[in-house]
PDB file of N, CA and C in Angstrom:
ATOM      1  N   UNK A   1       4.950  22.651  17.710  1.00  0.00           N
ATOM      2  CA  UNK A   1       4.484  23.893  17.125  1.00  0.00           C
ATOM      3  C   UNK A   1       4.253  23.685  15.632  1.00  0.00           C
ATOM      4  N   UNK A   2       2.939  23.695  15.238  1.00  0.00           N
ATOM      5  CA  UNK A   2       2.542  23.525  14.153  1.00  0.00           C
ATOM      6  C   UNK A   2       3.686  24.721  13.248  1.00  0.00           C
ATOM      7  N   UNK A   3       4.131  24.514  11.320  1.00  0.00           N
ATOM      8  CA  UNK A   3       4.476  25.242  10.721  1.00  0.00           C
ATOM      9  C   UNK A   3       5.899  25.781  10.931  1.00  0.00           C
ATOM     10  N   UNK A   4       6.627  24.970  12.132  1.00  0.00           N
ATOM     11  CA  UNK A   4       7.778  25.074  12.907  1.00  0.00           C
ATOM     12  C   UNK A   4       8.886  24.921  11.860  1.00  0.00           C
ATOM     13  N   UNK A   5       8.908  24.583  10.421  1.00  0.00           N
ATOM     14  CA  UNK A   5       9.798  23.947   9.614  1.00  0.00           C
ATOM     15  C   UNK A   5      11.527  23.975   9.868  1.00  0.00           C
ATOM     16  N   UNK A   6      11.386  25.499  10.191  1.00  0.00           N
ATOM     17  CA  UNK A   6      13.129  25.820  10.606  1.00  0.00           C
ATOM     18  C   UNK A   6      13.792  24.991  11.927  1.00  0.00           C
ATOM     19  N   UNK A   7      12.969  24.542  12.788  1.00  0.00           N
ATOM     20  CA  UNK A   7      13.318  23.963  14.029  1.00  0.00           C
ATOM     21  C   UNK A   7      13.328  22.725  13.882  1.00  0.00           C
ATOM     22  N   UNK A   8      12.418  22.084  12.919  1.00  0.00           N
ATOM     23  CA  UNK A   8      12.327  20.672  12.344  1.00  0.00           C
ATOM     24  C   UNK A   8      13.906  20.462  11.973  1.00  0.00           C
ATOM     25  N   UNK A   9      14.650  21.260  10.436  1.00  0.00           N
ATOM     26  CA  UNK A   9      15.462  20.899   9.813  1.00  0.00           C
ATOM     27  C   UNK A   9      16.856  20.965  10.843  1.00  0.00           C
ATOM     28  N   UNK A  10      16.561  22.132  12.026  1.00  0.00           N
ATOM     29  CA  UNK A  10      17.611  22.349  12.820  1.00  0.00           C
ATOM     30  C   UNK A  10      17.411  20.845  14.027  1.00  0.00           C
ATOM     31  N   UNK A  11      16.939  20.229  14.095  1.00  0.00           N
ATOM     32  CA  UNK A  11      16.576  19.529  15.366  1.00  0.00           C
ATOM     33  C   UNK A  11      16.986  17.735  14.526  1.00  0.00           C
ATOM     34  N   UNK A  12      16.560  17.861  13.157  1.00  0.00           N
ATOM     35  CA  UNK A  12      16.878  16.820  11.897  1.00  0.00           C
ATOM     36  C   UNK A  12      18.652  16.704  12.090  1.00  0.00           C
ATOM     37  N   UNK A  13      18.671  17.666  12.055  1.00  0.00           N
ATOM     38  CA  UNK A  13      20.570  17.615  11.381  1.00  0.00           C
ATOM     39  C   UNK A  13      21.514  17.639  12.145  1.00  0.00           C
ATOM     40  N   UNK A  14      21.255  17.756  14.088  1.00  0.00           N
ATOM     41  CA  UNK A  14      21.642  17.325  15.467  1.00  0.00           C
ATOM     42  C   UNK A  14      21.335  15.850  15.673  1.00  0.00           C
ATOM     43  N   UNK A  15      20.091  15.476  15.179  1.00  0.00           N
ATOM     44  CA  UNK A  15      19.896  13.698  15.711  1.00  0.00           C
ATOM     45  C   UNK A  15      20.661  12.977  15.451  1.00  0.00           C
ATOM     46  N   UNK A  16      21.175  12.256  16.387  1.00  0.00           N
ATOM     47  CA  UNK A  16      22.585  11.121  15.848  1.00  0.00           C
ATOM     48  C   UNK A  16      22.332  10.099  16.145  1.00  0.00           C
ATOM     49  N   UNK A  17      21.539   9.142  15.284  1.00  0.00           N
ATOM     50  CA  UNK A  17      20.593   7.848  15.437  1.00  0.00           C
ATOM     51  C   UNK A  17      21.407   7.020  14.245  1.00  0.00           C
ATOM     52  N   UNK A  18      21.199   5.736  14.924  1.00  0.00           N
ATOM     53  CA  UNK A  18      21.705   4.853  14.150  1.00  0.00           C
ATOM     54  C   UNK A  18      21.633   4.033  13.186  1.00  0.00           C
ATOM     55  N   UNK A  19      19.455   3.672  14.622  1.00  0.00           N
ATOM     56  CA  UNK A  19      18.678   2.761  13.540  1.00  0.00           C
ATOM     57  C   UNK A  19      18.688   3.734  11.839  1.00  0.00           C
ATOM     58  N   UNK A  20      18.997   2.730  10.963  1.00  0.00           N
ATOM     59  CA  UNK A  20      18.576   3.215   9.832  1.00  0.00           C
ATOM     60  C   UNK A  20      16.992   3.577   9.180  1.00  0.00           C
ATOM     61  N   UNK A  21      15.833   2.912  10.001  1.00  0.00           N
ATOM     62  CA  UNK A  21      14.199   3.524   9.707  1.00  0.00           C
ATOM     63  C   UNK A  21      14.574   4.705  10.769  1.00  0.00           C
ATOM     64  N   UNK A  22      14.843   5.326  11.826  1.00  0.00           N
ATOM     65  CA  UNK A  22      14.926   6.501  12.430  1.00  0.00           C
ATOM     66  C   UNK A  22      15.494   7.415  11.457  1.00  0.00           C
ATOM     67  N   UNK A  23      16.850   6.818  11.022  1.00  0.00           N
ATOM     68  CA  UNK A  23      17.238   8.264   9.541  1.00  0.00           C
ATOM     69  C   UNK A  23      16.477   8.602   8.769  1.00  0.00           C
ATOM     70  N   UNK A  24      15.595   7.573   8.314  1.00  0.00           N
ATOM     71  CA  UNK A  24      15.318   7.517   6.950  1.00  0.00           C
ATOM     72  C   UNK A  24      14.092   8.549   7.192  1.00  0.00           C
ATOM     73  N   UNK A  25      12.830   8.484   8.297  1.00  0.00           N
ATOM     74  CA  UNK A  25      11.793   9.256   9.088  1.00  0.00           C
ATOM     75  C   UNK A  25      12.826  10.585   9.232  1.00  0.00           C
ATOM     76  N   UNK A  26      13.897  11.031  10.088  1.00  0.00           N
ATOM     77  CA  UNK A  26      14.384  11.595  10.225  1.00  0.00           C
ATOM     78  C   UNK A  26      14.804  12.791   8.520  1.00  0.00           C
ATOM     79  N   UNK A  27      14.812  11.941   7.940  1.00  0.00           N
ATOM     80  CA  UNK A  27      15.558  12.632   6.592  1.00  0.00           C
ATOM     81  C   UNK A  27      14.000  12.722   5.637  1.00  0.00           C
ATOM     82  N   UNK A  28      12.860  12.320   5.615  1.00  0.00           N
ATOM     83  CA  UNK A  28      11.489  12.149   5.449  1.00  0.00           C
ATOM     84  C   UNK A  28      11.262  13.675   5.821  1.00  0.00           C
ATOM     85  N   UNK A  29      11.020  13.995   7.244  1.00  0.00           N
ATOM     86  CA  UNK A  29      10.712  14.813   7.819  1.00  0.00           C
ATOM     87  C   UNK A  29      12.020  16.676   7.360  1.00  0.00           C
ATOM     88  N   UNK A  30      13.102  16.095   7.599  1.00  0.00           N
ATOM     89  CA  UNK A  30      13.873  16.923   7.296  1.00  0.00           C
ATOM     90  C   UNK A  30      13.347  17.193   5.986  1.00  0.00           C
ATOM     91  N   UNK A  31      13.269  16.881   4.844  1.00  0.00           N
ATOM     92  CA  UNK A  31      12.880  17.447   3.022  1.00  0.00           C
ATOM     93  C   UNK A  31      12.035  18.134   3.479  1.00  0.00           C
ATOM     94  N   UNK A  32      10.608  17.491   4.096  1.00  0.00           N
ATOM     95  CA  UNK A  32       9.610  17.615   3.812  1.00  0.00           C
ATOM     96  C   UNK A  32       9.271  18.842   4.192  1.00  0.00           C
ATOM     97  N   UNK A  33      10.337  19.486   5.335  1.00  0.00           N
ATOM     98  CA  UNK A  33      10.252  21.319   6.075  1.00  0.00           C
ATOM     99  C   UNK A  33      10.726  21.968   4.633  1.00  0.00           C
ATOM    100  N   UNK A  34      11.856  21.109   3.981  1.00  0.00           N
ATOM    101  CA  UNK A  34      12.353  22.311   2.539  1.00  0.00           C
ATOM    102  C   UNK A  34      11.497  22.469   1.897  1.00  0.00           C
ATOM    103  N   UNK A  35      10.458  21.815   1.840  1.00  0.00           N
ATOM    104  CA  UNK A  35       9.502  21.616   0.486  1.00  0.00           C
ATOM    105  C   UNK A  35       8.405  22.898   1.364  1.00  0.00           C
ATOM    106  N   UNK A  36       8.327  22.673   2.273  1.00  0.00           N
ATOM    107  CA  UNK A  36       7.183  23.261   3.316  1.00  0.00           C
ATOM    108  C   UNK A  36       7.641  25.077   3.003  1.00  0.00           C
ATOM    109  N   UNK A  37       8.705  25.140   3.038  1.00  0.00           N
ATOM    110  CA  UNK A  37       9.424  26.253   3.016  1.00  0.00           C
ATOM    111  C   UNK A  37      10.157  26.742   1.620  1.00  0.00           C
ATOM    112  N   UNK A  38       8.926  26.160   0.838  1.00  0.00           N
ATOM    113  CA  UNK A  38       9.589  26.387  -0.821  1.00  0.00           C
ATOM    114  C   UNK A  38      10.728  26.453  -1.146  1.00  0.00           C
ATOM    115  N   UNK A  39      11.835  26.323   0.064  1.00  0.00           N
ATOM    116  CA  UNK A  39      13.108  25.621  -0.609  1.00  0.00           C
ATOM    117  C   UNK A  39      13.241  24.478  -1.662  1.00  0.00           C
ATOM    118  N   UNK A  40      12.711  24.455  -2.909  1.00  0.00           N
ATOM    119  CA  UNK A  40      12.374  22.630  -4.054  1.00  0.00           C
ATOM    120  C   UNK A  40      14.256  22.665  -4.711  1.00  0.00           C
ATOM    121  N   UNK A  41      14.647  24.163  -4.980  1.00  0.00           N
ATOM    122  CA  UNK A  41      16.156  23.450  -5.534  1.00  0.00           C
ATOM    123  C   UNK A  41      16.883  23.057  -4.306  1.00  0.00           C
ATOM    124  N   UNK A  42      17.084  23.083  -3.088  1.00  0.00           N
ATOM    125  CA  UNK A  42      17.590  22.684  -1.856  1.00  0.00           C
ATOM    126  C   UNK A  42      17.378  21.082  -1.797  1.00  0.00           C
ATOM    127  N   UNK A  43      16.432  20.732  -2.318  1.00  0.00           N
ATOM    128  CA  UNK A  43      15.884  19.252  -2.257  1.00  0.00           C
ATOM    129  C   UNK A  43      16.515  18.503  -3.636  1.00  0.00           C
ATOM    130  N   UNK A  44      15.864  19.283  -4.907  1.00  0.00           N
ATOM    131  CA  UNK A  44      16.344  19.271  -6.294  1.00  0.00           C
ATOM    132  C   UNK A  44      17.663  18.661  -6.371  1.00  0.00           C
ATOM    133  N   UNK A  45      18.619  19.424  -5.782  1.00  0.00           N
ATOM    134  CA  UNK A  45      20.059  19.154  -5.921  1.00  0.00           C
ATOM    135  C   UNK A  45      20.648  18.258  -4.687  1.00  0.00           C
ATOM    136  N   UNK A  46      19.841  17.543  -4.069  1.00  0.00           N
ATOM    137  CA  UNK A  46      20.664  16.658  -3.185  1.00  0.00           C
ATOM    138  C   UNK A  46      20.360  14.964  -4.031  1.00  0.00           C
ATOM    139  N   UNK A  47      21.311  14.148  -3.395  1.00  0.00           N
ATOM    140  CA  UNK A  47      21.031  13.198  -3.956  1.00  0.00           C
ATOM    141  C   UNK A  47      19.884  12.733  -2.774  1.00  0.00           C
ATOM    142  N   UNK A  48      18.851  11.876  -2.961  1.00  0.00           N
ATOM    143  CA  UNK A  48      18.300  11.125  -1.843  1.00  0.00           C
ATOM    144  C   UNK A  48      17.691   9.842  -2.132  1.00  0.00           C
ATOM    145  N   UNK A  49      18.050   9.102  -0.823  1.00  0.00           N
ATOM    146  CA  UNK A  49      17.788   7.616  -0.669  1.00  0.00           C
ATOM    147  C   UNK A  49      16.649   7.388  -1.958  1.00  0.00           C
ATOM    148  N   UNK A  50      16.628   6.235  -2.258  1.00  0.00           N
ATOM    149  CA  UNK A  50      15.465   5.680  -3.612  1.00  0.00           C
ATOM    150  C   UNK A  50      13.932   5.869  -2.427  1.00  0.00           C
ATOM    151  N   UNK A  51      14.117   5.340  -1.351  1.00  0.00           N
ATOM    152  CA  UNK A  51      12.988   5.642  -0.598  1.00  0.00           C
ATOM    153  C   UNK A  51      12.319   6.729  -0.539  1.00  0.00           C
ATOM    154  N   UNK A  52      13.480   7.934  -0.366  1.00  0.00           N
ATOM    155  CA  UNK A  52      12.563   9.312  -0.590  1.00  0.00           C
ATOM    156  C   UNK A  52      12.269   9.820  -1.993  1.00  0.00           C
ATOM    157  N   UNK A  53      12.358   8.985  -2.536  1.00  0.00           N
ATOM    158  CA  UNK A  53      11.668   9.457  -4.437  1.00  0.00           C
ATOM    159  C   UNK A  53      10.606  10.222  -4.562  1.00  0.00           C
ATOM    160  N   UNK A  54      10.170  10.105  -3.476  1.00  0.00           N
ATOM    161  CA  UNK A  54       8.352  10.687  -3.518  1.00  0.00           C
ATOM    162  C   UNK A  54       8.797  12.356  -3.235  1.00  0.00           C
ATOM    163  N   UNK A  55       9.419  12.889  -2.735  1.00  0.00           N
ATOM    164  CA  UNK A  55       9.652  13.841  -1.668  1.00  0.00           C
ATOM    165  C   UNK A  55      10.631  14.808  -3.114  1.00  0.00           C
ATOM    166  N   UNK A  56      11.318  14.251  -3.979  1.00  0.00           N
ATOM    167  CA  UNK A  56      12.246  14.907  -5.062  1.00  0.00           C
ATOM    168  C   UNK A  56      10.982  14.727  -6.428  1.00  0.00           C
ATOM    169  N   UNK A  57      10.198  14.224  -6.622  1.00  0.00           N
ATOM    170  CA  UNK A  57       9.109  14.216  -7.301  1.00  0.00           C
ATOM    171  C   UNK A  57       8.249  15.333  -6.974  1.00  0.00           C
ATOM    172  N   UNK A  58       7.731  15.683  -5.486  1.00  0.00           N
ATOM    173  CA  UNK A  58       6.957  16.459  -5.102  1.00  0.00           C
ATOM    174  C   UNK A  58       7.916  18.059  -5.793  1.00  0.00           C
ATOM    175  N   UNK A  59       8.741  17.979  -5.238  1.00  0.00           N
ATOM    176  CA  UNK A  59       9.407  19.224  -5.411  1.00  0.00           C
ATOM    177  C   UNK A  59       9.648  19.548  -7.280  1.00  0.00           C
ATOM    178  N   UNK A  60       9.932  18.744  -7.448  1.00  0.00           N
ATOM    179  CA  UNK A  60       9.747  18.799  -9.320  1.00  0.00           C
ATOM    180  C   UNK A  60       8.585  19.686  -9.338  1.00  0.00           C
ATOM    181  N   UNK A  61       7.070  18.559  -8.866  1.00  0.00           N
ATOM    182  CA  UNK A  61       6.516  19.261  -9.401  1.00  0.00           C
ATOM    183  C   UNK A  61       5.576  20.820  -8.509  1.00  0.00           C
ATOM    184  N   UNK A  62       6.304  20.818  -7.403  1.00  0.00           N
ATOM    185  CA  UNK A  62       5.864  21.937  -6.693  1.00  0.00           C
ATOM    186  C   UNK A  62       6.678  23.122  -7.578  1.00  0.00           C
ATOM    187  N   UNK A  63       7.918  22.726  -8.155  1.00  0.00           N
ATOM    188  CA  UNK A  63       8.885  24.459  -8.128  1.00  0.00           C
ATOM    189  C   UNK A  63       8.204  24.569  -9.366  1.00  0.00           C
ATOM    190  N   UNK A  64       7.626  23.882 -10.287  1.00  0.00           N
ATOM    191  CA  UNK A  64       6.754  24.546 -11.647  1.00  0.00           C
ATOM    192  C   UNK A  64       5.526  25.298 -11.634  1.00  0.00           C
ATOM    193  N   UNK A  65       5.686  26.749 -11.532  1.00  0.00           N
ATOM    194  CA  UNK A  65       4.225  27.447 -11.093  1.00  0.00           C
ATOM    195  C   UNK A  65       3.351  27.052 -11.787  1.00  0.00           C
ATOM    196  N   UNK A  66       3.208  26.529 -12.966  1.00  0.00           N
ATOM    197  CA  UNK A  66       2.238  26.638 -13.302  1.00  0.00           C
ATOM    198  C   UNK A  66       1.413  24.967 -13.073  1.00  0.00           C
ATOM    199  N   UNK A  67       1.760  24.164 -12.098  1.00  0.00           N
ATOM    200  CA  UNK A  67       1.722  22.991 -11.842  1.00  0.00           C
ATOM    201  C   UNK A  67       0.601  23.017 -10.398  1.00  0.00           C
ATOM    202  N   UNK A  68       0.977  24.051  -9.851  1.00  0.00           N
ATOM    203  CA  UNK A  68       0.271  24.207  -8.981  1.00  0.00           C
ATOM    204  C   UNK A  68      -1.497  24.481  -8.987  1.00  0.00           C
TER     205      UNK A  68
END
C-alpha cells in the first residue's frame, strides 16, 4: 500500500533479522517513513549508522521551511 508509512515503521521494529545488510535496508526504510511523515526531530535525535548519513542530512534539511 503505497504512503503506508505507519505500517512500514510498525512492521520495521517487529523484524528480527540478523543479516546485518537486512538491518541496515530495514532501518533505511524505517527513517525514511519518519521523514515521509515529517517526523525530522524523531530522526534528528537518534544516533544512526554512518551509512544512513544521507537520511539525518535529508531531515536537516527537510525540517528548515524555508529549504524547501
Amino acid at each position: 500500500n503505497l504512503g503506508n508509512y505507519q505500517q512500514c515503521i510498525k512492521e520495521g521494529q517487529r523484524l528480527k533479522a540478523t543479516d546485518p545488510k537486512v538491518l541496515l535496508e530495514k532501518d533505511f526504510y524505517v527513517w525514511r517513513s519518519y521523514l515521509a511523515q515529517k517526523k525530522y526531530k524523531v530522526v534528528l535525535e537518534e544516533k544512526l549508522p554512518e551509512e544512513l548519513s544521507c537520511i539525518k542530512v535529508l531531515a536537516e534539511y527537510l525540517s528548515i521551511p524555508s529549504k524547501k
